[in-house]
Each structure stands twice: as C-alpha cells, then as structure tokens.
C-alpha atoms as a PDB file:
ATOM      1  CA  UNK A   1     -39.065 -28.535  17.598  1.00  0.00           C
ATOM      2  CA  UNK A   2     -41.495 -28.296  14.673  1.00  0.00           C
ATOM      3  CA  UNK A   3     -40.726 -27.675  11.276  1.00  0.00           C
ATOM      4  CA  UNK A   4     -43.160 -24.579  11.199  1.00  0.00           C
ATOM      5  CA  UNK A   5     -41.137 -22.887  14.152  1.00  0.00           C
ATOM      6  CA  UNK A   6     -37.949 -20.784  13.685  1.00  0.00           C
ATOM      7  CA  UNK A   7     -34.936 -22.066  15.413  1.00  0.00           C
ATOM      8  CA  UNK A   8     -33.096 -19.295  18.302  1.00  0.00           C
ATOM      9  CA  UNK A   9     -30.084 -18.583  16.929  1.00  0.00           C
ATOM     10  CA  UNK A  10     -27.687 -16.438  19.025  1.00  0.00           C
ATOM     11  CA  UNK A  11     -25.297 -13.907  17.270  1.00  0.00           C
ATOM     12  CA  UNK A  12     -22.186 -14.779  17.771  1.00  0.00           C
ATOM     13  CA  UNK A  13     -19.388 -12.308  18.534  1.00  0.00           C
ATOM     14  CA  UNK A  14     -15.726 -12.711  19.475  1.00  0.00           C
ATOM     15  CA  UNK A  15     -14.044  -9.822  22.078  1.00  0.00           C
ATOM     16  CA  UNK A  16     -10.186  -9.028  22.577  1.00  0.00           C
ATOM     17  CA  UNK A  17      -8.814  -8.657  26.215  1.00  0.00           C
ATOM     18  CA  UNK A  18      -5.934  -6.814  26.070  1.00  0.00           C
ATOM     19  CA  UNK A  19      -3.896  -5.551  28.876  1.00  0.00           C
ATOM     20  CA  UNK A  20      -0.474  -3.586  29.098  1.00  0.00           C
ATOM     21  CA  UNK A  21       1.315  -1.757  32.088  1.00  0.00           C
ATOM     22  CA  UNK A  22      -2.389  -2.217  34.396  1.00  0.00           C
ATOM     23  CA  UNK A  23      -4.366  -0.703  31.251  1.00  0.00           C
ATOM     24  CA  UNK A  24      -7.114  -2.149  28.899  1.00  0.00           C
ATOM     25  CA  UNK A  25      -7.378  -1.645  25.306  1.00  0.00           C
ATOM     26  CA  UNK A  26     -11.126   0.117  24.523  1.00  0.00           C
ATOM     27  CA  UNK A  27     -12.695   1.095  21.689  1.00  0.00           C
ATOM     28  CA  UNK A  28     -15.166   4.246  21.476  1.00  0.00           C
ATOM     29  CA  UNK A  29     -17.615   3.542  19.253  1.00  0.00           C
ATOM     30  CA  UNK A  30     -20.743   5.820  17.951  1.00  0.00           C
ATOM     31  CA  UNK A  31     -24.025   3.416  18.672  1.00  0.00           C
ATOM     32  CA  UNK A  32     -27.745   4.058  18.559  1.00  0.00           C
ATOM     33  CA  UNK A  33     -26.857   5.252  22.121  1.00  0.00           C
ATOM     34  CA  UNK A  34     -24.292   7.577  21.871  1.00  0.00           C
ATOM     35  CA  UNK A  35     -20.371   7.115  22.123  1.00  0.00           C
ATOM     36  CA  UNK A  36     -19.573   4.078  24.075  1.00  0.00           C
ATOM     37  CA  UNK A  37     -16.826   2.069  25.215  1.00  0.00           C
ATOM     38  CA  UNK A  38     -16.401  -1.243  24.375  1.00  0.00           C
ATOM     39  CA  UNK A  39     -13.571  -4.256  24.130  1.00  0.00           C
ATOM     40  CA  UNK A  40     -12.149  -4.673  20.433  1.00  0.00           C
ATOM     41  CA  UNK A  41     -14.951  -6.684  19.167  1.00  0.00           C
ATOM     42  CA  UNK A  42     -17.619  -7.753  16.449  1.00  0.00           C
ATOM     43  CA  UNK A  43     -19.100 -10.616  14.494  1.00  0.00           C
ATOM     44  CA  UNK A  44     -17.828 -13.855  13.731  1.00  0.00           C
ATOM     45  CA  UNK A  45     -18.462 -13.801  10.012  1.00  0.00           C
ATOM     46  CA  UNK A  46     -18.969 -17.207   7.921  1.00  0.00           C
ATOM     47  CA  UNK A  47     -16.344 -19.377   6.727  1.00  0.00           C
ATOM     48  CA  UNK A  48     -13.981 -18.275  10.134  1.00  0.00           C
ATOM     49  CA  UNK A  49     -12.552 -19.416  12.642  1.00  0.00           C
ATOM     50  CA  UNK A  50     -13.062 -17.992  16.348  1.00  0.00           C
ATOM     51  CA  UNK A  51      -9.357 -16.886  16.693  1.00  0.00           C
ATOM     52  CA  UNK A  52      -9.274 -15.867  13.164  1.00  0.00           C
ATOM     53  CA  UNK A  53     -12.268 -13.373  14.106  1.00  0.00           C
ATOM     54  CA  UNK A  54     -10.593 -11.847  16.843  1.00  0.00           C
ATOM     55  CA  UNK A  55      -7.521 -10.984  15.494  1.00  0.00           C
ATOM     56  CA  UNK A  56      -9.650  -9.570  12.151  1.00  0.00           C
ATOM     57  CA  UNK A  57     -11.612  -7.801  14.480  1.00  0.00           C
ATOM     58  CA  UNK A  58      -8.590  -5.866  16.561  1.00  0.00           C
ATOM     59  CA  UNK A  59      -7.189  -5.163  13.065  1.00  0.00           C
ATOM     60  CA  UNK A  60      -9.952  -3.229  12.042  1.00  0.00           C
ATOM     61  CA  UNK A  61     -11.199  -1.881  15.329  1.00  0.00           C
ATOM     62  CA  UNK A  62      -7.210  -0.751  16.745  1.00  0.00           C
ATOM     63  CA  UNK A  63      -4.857  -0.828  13.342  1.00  0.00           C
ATOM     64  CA  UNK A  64      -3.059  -3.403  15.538  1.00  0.00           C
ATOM     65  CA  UNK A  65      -1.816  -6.551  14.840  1.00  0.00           C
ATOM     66  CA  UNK A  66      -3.563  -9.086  17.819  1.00  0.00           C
ATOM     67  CA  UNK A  67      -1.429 -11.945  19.356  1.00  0.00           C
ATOM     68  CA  UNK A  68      -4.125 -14.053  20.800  1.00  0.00           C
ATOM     69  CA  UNK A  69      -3.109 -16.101  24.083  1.00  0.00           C
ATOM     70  CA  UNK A  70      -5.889 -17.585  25.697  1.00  0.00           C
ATOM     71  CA  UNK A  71      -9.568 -18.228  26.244  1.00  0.00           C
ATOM     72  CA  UNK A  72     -10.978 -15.626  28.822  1.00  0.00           C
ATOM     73  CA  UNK A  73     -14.737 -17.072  28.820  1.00  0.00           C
ATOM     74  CA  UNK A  74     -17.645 -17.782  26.773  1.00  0.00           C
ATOM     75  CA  UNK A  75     -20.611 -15.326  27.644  1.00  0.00           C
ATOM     76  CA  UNK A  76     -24.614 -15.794  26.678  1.00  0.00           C
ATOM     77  CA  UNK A  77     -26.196 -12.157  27.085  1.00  0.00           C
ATOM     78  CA  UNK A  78     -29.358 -11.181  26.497  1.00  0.00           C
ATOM     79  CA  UNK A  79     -30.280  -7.614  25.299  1.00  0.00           C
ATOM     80  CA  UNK A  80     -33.372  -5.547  23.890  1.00  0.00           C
ATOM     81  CA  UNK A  81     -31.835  -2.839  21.585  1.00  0.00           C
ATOM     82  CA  UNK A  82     -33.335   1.164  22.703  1.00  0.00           C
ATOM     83  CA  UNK A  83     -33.537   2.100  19.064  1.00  0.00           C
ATOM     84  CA  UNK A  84     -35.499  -1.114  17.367  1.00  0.00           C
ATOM     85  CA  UNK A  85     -36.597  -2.762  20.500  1.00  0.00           C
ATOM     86  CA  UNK A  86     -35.417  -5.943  18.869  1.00  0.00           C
ATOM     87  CA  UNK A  87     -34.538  -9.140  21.447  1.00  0.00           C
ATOM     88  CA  UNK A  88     -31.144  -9.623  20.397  1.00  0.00           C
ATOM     89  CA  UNK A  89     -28.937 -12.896  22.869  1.00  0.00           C
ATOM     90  CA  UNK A  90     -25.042 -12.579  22.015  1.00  0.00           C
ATOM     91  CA  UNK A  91     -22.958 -15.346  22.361  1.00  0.00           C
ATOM     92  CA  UNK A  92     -19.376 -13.753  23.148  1.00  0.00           C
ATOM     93  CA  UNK A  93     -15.698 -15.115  23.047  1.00  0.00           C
ATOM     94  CA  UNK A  94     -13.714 -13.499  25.082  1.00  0.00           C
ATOM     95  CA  UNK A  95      -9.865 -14.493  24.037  1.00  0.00           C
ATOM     96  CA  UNK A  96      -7.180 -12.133  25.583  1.00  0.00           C
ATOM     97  CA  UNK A  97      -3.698 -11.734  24.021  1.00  0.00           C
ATOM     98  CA  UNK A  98      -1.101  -8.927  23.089  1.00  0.00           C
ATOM     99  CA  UNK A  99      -1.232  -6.284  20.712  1.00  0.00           C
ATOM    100  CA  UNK A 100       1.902  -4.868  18.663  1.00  0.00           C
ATOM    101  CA  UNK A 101       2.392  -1.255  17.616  1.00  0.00           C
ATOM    102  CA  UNK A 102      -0.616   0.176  15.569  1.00  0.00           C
ATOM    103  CA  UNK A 103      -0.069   0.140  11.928  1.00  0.00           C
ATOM    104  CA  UNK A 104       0.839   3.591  10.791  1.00  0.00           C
ATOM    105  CA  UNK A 105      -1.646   4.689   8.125  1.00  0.00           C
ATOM    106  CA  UNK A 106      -4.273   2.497   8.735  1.00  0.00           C
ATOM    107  CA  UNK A 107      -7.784   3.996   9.221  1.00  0.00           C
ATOM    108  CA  UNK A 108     -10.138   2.304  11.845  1.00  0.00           C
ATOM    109  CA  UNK A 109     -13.829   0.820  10.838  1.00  0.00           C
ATOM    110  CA  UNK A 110     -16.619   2.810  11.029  1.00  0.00           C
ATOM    111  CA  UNK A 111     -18.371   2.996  14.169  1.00  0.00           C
ATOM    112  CA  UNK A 112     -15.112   3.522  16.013  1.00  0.00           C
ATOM    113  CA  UNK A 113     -13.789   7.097  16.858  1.00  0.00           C
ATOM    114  CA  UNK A 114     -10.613   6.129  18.906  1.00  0.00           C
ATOM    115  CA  UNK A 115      -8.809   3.576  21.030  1.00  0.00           C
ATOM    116  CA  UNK A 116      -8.137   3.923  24.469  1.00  0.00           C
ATOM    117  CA  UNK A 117      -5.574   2.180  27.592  1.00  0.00           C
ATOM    118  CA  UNK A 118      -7.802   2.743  30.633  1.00  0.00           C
ATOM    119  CA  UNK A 119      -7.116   1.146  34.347  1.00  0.00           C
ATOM    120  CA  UNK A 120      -9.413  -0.702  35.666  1.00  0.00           C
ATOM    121  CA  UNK A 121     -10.370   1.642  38.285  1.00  0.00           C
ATOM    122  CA  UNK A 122     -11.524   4.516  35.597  1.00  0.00           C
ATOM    123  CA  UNK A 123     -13.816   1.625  33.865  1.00  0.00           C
ATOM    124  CA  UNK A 124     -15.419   0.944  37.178  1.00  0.00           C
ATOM    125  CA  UNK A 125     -16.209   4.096  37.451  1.00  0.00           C
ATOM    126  CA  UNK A 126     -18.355   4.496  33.894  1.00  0.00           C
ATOM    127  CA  UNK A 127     -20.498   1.612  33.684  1.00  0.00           C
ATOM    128  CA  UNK A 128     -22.920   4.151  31.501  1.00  0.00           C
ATOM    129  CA  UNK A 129     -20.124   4.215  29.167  1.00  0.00           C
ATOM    130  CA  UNK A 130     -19.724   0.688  28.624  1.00  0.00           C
ATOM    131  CA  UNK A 131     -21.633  -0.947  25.223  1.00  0.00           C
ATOM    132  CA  UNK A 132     -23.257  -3.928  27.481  1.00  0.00           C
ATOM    133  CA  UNK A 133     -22.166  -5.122  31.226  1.00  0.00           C
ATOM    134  CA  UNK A 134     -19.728  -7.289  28.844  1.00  0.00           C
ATOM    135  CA  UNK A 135     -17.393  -4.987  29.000  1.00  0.00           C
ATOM    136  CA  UNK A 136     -16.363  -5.117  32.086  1.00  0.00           C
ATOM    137  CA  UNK A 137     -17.276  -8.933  33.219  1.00  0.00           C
ATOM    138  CA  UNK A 138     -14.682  -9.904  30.497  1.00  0.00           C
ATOM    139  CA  UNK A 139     -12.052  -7.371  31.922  1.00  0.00           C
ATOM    140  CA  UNK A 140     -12.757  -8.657  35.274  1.00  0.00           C
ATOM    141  CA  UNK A 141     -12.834 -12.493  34.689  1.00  0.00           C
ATOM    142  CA  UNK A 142      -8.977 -11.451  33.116  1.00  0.00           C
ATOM    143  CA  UNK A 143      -8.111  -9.811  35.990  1.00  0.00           C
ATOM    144  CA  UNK A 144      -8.988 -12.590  38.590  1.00  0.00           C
ATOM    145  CA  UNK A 145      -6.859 -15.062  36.272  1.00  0.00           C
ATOM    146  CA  UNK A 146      -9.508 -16.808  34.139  1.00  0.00           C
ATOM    147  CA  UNK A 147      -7.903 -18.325  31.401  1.00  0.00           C
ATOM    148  CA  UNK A 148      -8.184 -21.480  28.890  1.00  0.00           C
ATOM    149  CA  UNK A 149      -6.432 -22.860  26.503  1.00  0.00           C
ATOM    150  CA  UNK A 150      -6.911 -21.583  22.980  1.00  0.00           C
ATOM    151  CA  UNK A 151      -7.044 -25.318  21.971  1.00  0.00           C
ATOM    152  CA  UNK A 152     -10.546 -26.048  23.196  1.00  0.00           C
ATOM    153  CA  UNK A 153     -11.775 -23.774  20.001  1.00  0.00           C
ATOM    154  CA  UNK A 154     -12.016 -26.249  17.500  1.00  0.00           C
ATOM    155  CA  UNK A 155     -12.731 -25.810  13.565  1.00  0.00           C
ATOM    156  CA  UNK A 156     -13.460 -27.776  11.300  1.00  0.00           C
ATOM    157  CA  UNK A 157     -10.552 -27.765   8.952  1.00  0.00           C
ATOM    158  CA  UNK A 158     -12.490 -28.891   5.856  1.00  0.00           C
ATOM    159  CA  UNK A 159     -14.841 -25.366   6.410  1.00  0.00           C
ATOM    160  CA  UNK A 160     -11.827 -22.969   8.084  1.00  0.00           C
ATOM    161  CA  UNK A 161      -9.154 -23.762   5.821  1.00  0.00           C
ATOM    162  CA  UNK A 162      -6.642 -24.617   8.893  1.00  0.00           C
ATOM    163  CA  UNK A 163      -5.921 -27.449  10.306  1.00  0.00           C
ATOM    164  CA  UNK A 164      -8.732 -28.364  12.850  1.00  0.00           C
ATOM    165  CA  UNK A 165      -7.459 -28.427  16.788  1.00  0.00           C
END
C-alpha cells in the first residue's frame, strides 16, 4: 500500500453475553433508527485492554458489575449507516460472563433507556429490533457452546498497564 492511500481501519467494539435462568441481558438504546435492542456493548477506547472494555462497557450500559468468563467469537461486520450513509466495518468481541446485582443509584449512559432479560425465543422473534444481525449471531454462537479461553486476548503490558497474557 502507498503512502498517498489511507489505511482500512475497522472500529473495534467489544459485546457482553450474558445469560441467567434461559434469559439474555439487552440493552434498549435510542439510535438514528429508533429504540433498538442490542448486547451490552461499545468501543474499545485507547490505552485498554479487550476485557477491560467489556466490563467498562456493562458498567455503564447495565449499572452492573461484569464477571467476564470466556471468548464467545470475534465478528467482522460490515454496515452502511441510514442516517450518514457512511461505510462503517466493526470488528466485535464477543466475551460472555456473569453479571452481579445492579448498582443501586447508578444512572446508565446515554443512548440507553433500559435493560432487559429476554429468552431466546422473544429475540427470534424481533430481528427489526435488534441494532445489527450481531445481536443475535453472538447470542446464538453462546447458546450452541462456543467458547474460548479469555487467555488468547493478549495486551501488551507495557501499553495496558497489566500484566500481558
């Protein structure tokens, strides 16, 4: 590649999977779109580590504290945003784990309006709902047993502040 040429760079995002009693953990957030469901999830922002992003991002998005467990998958999606039009690929970490008792008190970020436990079944059965087919490849990958070790997400200790795995 050319020095004149911009380099692809995907955005990349981490995702909770969180199950209890044959339930998922959603978010409804307001988006360009409308109210939609989506896994506790957002951007991996600089200087962190994957798993440090995920349980961040269940903080913020649940008032829970996140457990994390296990490596669900690694997903490359492509999207073009309604609103903008923009060409946006995601690269997504999907790590599922437990969640303890939300934190009494604590408000939840800005776009989300609620959390929600719903079965599998009654997420099936929205697919409009969901932010991005995501959503529910993440919850279903979980379901069928997909799991890794969280030890193949290495960081760099000197950048993460932790040591490196």
């Amino acid at each position: 590649m050319g020095d004149n040429k911009v380099r692809w760079k995907p955005s990349v995002t981490v995702a909770a999977v969180v199950a209890q009693d044959g339930r998922y953990l959603l978010v409804e957030e307001m988006t360009a779109e409308g109210l939609r469901l989506n896994n506790p999830a957002g951007h991996l922002d600089p200087g962190e580590s994957l798993v440090d992003a995920v349980v961040r991002e269940v903080l913020e998005e649940t008032a829970r504290p996140f457990h994390p467990e296990a490596l669900v998958g690694a997903y490359l999606a492509r999207f073009r945003h309604a609103r903008s039009g923009e060409d946006i690929s995601y690269l997504r970490f999907a790590i599922c784990g437990e969640v303890g008792e939300a934190i009494a008190g604590r408000a939840l970020d800005e776009p989300v309006q609620r959390t929600l436990w719903l079965t599998p079944a009654e997420l099936r059965a929205c697919p409009e709902r969901h932010r991005s087919p995501l959503v529910m490849q993440c919850i279903e990958h979980h379901l069928a047993g997909v799991r890794a070790p969280l030890s193949l997400l290495h960081a760099d200790a000197s950048l993460y502040g932790h040591p490196a795995t």
